[in-house]
Protein backbone atom coordinates (compact mmCIF):
# COMPACT_ATOMS: atom_id res chain seq x y z
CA UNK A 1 0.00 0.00 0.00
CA UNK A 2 2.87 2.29 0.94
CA UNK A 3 4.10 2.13 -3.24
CA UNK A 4 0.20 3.03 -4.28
CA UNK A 5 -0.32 5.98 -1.68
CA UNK A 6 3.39 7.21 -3.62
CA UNK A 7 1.96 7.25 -7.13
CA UNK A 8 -1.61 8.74 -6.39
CA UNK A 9 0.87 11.73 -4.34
CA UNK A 10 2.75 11.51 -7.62
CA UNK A 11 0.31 11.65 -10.75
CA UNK A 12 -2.61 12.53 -9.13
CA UNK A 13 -2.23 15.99 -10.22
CA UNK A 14 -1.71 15.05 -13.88
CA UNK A 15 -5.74 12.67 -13.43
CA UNK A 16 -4.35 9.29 -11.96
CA UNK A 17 -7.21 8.09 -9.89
CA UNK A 18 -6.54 5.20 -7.40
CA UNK A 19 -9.38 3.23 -6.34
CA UNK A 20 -9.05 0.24 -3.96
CA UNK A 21 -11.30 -2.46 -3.33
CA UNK A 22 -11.41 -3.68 0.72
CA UNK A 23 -13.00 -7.58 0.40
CA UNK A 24 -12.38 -10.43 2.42
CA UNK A 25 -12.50 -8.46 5.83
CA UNK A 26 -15.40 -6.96 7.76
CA UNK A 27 -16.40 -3.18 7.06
CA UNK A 28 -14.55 -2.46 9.96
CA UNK A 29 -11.54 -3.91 9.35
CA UNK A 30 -10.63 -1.85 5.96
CA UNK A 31 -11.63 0.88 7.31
CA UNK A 32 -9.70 0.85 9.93
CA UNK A 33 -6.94 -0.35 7.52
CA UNK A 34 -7.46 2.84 5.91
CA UNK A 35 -7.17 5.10 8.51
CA UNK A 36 -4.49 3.57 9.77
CA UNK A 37 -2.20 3.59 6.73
CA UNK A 38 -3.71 7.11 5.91
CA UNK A 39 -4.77 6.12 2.69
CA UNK A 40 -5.66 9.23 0.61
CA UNK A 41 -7.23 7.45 -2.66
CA UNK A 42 -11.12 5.53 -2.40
CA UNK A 43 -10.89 2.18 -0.81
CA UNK A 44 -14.51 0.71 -1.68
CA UNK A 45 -15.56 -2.70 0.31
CA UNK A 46 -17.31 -5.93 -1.78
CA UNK A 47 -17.78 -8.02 1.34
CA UNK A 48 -16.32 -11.37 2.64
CA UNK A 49 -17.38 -13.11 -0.19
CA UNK A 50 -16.57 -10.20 -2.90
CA UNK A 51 -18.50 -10.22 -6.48
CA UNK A 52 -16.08 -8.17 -7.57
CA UNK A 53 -13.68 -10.81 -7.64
CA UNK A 54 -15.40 -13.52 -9.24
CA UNK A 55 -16.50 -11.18 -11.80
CA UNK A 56 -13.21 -9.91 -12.57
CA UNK A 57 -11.54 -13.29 -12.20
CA UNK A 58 -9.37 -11.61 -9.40
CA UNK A 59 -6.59 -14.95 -9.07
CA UNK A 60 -4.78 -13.16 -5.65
CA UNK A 61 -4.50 -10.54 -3.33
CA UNK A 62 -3.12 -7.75 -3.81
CA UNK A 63 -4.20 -7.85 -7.86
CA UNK A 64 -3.28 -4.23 -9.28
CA UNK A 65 -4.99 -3.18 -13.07
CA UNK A 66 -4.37 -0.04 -14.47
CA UNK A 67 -7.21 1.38 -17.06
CA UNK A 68 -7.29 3.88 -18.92
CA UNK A 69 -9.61 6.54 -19.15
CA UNK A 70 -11.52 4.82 -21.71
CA UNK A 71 -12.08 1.92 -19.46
CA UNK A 72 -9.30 -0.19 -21.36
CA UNK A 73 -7.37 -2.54 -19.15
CA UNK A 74 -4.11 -1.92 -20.13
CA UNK A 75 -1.73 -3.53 -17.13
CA UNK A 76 -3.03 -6.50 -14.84
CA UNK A 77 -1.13 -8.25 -12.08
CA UNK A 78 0.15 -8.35 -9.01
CA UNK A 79 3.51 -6.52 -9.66
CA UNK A 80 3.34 -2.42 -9.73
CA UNK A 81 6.14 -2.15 -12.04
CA UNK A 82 4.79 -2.69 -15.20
CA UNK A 83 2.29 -0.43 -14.24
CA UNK A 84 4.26 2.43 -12.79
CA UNK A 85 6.14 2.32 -16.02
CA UNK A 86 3.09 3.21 -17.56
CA UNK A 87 1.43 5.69 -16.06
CA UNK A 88 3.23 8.55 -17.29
CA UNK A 89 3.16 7.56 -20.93
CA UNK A 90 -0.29 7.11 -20.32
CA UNK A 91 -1.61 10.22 -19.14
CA UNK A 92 0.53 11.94 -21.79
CA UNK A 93 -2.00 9.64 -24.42
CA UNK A 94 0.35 7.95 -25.85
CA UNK A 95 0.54 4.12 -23.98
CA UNK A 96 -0.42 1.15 -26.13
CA UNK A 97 -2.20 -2.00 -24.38
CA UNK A 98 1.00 -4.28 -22.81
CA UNK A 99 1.24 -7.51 -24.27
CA UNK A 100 -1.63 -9.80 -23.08
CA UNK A 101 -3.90 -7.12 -22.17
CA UNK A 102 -6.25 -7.04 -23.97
CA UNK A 103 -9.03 -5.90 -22.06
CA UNK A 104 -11.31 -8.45 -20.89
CA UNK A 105 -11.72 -9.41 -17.20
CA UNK A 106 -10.36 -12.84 -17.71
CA UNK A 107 -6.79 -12.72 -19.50
């Protein structure tokens, strides 16, 4: 969490938009997470049993994706590399999809 609170500080500014998804803990428990890491960037909660990963087909946790503002998914993993590498690019317009993302939930 401490590398994701660095790039919404860095490229929020320039329209990076962090969202996080609390599941698989009470309420309580992410929020309290939250606070207590002083998370600055939405942290929504899908429950003990989320939907959100089913429907995503969400293989571990922590599993970071990195869309566009077109809704394209253009980095999904668990490493924040590939996807810090692209976030610049990206708000400048100019990123192309990485290999093997090719948008759909289950790739």
């Amino acid at each position: 969490m401490p590398a994701l609170k660095q790039l919404q500080e860095r490229f929020s500014a320039k329209g990076l938009a962090l969202v996080g998804i609390g599941a698989f803990d009470s309420r309580e428990a992410v929020e309290k997470k939250v606070e207590e890491k002083g998370l600055s960037y939405l942290v929504a909660f899908d429950g003990k049993e989320p939907a959100s990963a089913e429907t995503y087909n969400v293989k571990g946790i922590p599993s970071n994706w990195l869309i566009d503002r077109d809704g394209t998914i253009r980095v999904r993993g668990h490493a924040l590399d590939p996807i810090e590498k692209m976030i610049p690019e990206l708000l400048e317009g100019g990123a192309k999809p990485a290999p093997g993302s090719n948008g759909k939930s289950g790739d």
